[in-house]
C-alpha atoms as a PDB file:
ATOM      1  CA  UNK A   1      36.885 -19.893  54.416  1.00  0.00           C
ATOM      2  CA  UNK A   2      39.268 -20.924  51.269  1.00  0.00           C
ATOM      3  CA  UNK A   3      38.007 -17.826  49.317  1.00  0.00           C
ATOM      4  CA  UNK A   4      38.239 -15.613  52.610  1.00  0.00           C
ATOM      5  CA  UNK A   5      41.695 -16.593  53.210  1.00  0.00           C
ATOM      6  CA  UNK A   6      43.261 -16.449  49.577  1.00  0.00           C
ATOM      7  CA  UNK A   7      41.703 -12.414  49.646  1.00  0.00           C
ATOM      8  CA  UNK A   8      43.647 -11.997  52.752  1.00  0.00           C
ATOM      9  CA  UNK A   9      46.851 -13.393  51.225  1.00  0.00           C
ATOM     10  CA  UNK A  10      45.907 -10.788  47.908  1.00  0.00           C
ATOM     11  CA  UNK A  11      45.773  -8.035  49.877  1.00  0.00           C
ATOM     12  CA  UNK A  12      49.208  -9.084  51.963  1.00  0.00           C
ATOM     13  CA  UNK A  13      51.105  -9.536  48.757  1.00  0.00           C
ATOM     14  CA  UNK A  14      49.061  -5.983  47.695  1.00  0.00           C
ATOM     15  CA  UNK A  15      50.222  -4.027  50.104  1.00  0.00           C
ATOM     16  CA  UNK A  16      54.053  -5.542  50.382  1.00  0.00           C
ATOM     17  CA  UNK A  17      54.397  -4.857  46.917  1.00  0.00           C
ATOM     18  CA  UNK A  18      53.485  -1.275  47.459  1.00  0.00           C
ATOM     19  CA  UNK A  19      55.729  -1.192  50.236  1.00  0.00           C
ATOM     20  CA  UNK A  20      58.593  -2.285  47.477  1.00  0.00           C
ATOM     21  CA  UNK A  21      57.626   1.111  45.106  1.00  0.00           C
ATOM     22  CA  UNK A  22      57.328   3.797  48.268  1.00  0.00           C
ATOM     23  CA  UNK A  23      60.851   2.281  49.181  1.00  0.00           C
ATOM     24  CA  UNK A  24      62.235   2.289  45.824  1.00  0.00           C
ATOM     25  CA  UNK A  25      61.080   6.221  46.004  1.00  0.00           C
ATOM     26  CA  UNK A  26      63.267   6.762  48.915  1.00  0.00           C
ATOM     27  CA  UNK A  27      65.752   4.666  48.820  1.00  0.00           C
ATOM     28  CA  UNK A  28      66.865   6.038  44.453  1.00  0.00           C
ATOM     29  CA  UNK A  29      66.849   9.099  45.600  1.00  0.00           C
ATOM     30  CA  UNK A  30      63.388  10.786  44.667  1.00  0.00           C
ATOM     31  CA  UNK A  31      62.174  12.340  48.033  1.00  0.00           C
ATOM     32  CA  UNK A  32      65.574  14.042  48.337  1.00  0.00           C
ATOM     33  CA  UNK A  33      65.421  15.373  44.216  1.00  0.00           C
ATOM     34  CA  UNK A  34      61.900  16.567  45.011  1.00  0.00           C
ATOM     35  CA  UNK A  35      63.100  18.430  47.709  1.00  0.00           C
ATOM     36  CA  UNK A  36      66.054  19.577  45.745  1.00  0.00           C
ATOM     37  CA  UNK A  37      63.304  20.653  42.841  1.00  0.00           C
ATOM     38  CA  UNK A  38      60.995  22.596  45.114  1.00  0.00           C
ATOM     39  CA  UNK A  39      64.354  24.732  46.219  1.00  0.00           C
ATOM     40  CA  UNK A  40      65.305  25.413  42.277  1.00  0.00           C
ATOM     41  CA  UNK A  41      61.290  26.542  42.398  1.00  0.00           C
ATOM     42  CA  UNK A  42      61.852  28.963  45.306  1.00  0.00           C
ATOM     43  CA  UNK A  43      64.601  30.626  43.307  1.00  0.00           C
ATOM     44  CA  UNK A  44      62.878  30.633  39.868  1.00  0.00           C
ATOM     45  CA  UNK A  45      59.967  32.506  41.633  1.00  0.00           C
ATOM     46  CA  UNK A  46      62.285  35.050  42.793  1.00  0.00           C
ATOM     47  CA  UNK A  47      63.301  35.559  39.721  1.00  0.00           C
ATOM     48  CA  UNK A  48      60.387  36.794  38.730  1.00  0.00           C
ATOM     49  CA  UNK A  49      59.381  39.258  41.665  1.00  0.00           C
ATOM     50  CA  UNK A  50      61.130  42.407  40.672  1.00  0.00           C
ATOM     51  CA  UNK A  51      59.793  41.973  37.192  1.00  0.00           C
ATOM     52  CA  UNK A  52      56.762  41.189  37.197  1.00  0.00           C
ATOM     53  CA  UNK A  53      53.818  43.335  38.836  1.00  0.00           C
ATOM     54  CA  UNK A  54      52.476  42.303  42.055  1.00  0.00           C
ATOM     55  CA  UNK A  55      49.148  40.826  41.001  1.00  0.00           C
ATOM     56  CA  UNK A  56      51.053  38.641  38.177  1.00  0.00           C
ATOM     57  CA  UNK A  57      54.248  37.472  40.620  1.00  0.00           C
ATOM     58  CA  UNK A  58      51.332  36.214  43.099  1.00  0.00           C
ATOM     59  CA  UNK A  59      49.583  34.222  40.973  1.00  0.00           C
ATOM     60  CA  UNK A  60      52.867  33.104  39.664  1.00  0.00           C
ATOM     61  CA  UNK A  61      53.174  31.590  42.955  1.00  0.00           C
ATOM     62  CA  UNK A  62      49.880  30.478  43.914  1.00  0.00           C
ATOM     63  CA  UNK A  63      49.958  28.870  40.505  1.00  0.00           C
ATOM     64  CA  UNK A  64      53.518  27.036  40.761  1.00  0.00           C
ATOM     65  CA  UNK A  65      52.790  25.987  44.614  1.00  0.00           C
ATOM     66  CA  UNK A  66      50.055  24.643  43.678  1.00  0.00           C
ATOM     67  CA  UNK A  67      51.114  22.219  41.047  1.00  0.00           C
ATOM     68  CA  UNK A  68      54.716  21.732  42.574  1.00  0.00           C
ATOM     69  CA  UNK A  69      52.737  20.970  46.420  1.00  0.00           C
ATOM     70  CA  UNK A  70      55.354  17.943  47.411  1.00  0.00           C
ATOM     71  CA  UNK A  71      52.734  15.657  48.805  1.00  0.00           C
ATOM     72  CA  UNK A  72      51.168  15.875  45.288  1.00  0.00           C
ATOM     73  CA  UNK A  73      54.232  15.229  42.996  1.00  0.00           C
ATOM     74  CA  UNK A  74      54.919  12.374  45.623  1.00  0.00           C
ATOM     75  CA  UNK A  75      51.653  10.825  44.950  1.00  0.00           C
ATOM     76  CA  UNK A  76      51.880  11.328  40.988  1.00  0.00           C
ATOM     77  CA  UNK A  77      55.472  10.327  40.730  1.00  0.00           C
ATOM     78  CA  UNK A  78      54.659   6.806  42.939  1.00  0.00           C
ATOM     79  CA  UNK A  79      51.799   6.239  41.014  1.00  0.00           C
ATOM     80  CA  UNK A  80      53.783   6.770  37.970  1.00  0.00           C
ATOM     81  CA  UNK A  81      56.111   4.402  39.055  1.00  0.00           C
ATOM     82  CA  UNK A  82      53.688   1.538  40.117  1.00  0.00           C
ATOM     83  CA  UNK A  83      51.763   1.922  36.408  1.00  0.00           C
ATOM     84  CA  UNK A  84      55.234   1.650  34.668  1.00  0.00           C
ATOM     85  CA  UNK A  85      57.362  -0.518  36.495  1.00  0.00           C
ATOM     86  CA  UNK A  86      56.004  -4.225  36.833  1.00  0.00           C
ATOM     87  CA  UNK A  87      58.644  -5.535  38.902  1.00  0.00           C
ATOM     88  CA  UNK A  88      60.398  -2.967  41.342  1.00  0.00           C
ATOM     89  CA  UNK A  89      62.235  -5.509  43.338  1.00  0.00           C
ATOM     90  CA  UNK A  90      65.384  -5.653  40.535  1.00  0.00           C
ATOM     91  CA  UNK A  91      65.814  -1.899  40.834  1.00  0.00           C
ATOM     92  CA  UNK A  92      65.564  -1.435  44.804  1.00  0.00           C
ATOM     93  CA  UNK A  93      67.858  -4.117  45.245  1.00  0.00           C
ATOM     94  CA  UNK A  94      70.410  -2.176  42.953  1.00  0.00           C
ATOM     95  CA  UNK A  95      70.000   1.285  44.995  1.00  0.00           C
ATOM     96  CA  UNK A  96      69.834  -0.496  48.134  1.00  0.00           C
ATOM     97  CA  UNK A  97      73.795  -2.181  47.336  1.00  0.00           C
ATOM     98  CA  UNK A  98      76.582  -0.088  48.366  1.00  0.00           C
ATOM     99  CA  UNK A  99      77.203   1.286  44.382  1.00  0.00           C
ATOM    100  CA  UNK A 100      73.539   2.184  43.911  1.00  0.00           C
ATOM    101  CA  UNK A 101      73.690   4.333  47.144  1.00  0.00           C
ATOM    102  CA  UNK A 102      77.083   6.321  46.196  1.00  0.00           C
ATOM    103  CA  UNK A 103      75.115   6.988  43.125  1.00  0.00           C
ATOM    104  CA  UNK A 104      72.447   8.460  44.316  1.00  0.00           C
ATOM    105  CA  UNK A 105      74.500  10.127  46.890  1.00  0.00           C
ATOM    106  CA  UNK A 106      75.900  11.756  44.331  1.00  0.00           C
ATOM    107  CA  UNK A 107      73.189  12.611  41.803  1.00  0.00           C
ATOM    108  CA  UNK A 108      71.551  14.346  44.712  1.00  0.00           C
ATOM    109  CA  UNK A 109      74.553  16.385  46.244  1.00  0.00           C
ATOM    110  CA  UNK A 110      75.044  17.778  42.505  1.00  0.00           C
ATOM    111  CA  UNK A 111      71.489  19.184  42.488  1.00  0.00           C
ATOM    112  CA  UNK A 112      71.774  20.721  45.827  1.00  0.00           C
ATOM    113  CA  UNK A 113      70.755  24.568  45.837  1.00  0.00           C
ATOM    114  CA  UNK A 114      74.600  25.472  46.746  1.00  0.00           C
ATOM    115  CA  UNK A 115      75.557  23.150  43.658  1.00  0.00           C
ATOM    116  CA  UNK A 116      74.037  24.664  41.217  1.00  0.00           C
ATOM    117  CA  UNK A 117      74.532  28.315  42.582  1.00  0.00           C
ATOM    118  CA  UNK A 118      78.091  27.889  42.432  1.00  0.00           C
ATOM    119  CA  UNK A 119      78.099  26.339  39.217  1.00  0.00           C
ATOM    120  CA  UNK A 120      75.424  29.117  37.703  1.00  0.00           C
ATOM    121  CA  UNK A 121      78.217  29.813  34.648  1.00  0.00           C
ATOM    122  CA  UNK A 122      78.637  25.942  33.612  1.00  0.00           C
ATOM    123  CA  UNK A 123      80.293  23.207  35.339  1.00  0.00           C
ATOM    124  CA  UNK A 124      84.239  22.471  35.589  1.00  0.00           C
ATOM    125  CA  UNK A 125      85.890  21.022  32.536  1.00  0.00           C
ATOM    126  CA  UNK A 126      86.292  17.172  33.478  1.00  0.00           C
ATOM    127  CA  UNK A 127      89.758  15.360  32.263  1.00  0.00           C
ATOM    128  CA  UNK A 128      89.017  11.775  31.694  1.00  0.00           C
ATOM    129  CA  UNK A 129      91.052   9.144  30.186  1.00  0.00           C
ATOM    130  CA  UNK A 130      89.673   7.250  26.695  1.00  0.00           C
ATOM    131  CA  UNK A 131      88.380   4.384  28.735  1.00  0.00           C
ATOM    132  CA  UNK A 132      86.750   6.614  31.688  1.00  0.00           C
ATOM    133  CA  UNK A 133      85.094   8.828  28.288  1.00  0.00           C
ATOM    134  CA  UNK A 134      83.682   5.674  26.559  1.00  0.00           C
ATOM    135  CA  UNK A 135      82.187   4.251  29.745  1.00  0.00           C
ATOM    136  CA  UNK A 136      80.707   7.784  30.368  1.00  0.00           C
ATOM    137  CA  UNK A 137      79.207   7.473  26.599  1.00  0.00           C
ATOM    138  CA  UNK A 138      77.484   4.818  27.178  1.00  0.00           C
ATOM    139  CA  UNK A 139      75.847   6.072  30.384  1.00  0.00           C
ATOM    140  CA  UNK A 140      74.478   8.878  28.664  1.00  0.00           C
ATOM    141  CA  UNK A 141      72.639   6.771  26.398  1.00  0.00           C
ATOM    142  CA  UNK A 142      71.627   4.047  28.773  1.00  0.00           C
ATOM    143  CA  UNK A 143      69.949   6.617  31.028  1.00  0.00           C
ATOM    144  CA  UNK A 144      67.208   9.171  30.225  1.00  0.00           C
ATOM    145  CA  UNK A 145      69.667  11.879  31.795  1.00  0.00           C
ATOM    146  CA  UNK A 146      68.792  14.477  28.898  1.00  0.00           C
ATOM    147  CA  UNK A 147      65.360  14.303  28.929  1.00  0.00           C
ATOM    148  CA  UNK A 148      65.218  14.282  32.200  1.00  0.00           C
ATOM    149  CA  UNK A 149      66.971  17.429  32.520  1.00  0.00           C
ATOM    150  CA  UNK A 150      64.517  18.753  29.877  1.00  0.00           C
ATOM    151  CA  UNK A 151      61.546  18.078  31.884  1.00  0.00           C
ATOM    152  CA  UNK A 152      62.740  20.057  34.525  1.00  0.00           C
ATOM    153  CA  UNK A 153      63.560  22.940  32.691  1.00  0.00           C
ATOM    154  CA  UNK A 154      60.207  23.067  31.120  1.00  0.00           C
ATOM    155  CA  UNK A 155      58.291  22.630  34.731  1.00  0.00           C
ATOM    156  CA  UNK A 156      60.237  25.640  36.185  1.00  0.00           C
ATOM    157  CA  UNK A 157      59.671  27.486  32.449  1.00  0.00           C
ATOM    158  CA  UNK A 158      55.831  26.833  33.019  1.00  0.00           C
ATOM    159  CA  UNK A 159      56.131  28.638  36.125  1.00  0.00           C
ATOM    160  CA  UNK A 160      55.398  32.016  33.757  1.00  0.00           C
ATOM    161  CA  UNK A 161      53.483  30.127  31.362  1.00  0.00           C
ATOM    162  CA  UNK A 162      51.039  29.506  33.991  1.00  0.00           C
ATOM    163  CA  UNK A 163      50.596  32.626  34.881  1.00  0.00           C
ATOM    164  CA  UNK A 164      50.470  34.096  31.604  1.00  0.00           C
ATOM    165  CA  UNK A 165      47.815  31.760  30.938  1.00  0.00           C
ATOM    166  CA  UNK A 166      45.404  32.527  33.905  1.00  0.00           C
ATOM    167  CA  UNK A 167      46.132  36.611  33.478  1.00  0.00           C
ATOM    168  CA  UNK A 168      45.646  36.472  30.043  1.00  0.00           C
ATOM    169  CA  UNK A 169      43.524  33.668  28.732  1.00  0.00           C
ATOM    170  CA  UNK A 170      42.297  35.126  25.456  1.00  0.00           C
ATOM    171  CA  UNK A 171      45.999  34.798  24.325  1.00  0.00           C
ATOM    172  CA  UNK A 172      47.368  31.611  25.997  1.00  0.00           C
ATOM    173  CA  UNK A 173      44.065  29.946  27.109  1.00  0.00           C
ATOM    174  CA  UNK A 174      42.909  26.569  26.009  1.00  0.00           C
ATOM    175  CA  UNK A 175      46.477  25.100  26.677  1.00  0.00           C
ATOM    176  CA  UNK A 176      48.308  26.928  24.506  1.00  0.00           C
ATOM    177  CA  UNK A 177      50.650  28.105  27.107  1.00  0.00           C
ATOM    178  CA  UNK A 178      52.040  23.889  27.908  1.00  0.00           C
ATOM    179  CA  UNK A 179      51.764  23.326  24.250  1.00  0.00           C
ATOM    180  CA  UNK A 180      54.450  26.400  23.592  1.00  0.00           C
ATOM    181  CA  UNK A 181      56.589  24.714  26.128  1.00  0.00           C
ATOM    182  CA  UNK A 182      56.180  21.018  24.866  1.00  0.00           C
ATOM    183  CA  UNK A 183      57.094  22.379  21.556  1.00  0.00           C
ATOM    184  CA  UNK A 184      60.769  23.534  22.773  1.00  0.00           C
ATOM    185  CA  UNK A 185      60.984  19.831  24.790  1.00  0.00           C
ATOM    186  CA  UNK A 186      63.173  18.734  21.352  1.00  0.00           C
ATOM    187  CA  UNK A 187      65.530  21.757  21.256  1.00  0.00           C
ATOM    188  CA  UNK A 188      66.425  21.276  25.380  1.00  0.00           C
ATOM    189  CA  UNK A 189      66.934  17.764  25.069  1.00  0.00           C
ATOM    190  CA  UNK A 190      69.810  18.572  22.400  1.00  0.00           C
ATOM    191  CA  UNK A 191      70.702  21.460  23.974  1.00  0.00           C
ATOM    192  CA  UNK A 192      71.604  19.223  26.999  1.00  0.00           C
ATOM    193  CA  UNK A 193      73.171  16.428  25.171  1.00  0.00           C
ATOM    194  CA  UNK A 194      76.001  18.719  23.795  1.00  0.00           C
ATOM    195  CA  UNK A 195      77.466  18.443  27.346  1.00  0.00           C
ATOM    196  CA  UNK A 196      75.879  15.714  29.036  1.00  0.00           C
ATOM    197  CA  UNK A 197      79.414  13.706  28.527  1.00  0.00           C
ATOM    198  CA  UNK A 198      81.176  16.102  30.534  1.00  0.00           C
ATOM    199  CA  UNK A 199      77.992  16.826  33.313  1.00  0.00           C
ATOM    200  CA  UNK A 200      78.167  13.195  33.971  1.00  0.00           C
ATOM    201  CA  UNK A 201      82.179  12.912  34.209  1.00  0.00           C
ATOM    202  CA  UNK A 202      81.123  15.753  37.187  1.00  0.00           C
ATOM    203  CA  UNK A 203      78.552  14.274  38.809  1.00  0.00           C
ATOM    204  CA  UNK A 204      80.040  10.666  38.645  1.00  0.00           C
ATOM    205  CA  UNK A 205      83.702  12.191  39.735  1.00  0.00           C
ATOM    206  CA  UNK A 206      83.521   9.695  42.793  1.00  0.00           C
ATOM    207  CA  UNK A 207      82.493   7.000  41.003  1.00  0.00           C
ATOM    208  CA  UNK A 208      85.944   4.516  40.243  1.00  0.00           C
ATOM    209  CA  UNK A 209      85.804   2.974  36.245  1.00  0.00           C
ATOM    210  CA  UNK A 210      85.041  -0.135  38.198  1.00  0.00           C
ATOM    211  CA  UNK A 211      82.016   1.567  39.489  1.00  0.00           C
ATOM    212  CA  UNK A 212      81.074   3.194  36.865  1.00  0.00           C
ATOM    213  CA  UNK A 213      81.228   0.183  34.422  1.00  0.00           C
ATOM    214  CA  UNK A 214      78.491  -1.895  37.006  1.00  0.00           C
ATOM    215  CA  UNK A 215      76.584   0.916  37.084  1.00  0.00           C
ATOM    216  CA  UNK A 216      76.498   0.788  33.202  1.00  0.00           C
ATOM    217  CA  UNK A 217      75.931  -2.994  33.788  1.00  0.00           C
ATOM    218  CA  UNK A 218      72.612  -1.956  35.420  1.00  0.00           C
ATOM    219  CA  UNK A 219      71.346   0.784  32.990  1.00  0.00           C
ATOM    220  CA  UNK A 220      71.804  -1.624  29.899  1.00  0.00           C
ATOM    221  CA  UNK A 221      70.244  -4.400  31.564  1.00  0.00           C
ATOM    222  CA  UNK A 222      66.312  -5.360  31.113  1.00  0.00           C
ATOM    223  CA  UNK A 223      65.971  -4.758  35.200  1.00  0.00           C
ATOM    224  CA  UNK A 224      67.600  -1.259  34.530  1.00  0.00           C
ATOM    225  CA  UNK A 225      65.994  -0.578  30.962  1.00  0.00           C
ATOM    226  CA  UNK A 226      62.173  -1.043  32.757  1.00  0.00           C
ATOM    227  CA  UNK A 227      63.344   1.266  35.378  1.00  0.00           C
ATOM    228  CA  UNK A 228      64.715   3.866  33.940  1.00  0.00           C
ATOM    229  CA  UNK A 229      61.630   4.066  31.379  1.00  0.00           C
ATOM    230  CA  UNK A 230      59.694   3.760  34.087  1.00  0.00           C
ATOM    231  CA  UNK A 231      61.204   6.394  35.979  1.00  0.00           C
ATOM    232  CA  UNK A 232      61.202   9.055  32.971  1.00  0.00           C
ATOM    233  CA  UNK A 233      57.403   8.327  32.405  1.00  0.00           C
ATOM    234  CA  UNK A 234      57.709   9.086  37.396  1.00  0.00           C
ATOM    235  CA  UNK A 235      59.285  12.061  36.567  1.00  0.00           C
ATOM    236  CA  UNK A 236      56.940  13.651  34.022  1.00  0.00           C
ATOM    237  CA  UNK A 237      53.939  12.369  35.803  1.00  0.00           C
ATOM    238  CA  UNK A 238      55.650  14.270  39.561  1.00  0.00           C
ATOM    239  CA  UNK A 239      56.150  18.061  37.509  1.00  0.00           C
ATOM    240  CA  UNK A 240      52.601  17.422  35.365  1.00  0.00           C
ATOM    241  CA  UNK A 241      54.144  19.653  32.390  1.00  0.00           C
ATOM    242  CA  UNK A 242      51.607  19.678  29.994  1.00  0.00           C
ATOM    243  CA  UNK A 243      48.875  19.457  31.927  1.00  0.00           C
ATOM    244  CA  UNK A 244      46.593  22.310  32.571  1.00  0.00           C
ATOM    245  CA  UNK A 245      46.302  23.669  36.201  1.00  0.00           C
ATOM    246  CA  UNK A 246      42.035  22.841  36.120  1.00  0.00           C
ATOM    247  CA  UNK A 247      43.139  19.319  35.518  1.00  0.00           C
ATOM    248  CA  UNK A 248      45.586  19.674  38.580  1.00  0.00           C
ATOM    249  CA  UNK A 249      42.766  21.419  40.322  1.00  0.00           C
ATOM    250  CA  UNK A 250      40.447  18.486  39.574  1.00  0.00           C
ATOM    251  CA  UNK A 251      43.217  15.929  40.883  1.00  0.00           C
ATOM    252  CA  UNK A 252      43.190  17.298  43.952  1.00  0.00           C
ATOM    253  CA  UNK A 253      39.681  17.375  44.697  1.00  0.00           C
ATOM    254  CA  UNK A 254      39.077  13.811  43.512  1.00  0.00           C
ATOM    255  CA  UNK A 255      41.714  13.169  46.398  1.00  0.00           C
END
């Protein structure tokens, strides 16, 4: 009866924690930037449609729906997340307060489709005083922000690559095609960082120096180190760049 009873209690505290990581997912915002990514997708795709022939733009698609599917990234990201993060409870309690949700409020509305449409040519010039510019400085090298950004740029470049790969396999088989993209993961990261200062003063623009200095609080603290490690390692693991669409395949069929 003892041994029956502490396996109940195992699988309570099991499933609660789990319950902690799938609302950590929701309530930091990654359900909503999944969303946002699968509507930069749509557009990337379309990109492609007038230049591309027909048999090449459709398994451009089939290709990139197929490793972007939501449910998927959901279930890699989350996993991600519960292999990297030991203790998600310091993290959800931050984007549960009233600071952590105007920040992900506001990380979200700036990657909205009509956000980034109307900001296709480069963002606004932010004025900032010395104090607002040093607090923004050390955000941008608390948080993963740049590489971030760089894994999303090579997920929606792998789009072609992809399809490349499957139409012409003799030239970009055997993985060739991710490792070409992994390759240029370097030059977008610093290609970011030369105006991630003044992307941040934009997407932060709500955010008081008050604000912005607890949120810094958080990012430089252990609680907010693990997560945001964590949550770079969520990220990489929801797009899968660099890993070959038969692995993908395989994923899902193990599912």
């Amino acid at each position: 009866m003892r041994a029956l009873l502490a396996f109940a209690l195992l699988a309570i505290s099991f499933v609660s924690h789990a319950d902690v990581y799938e609302e950590l997912y929701e309530t930091a915002g990654w359900a909503d930037q999944r969303a946002n990514f699968s509507d930069a997708l749509s557009a990337a795709q379309q990109r492609y449609k007038d230049s591309l022939p027909p048999a090449v733009f459709q398994a451009l698609v089939d290709n990139s729906n197929q490793r972007f599917a939501s449910q998927a990234m959901d279930q890699r990201a989350q996993q991600a997340l519960r292999s990297h993060l030991p203790e998600p409870q310091p993290a959800l309690q931050f984007f549960q307060s009233p600071l952590g949700r105007k920040i992900v409020a506001a990380e979200v509305q700036a990657a909205r489709r009509e956000q980034l449409a109307q900001h296709v040519n480069g963002l606004p010039r932010m004025d900032a005083d010395s104090n607002r510019q040093l607090l923004i400085r050390h955000l941008t090298q608390a948080i993963p922000a740049s590489a971030a950004g760089a894994e999303v740029s090579l997920a929606l470049a792998g789009v072609a690559a992809d399809s490349l790969s499957q139409m012409l396999p003799g030239i970009l088989g055997g993985g060739q095609a991710q490792t070409l993209l992994n390759s240029q993961r370097e030059r977008l990261v610093q290609q970011i960082e030369g105006d991630l200062d003044n992307t941040l003063l934009y997407i932060y623009r709500s955010l008081s120096d008050a604000e912005l200095e607890k949120y810094l609080q958080f990012a430089q603290s252990e609680a907010g180190k693990a997560y945001y490690q964590a949550a770079l390692q969520a990220l990489r693991a929801g797009l899968a760049v660099g890993v070959d669409n038969s692995a993908i395949q395989a994923q899902r069929q193990d599912q």
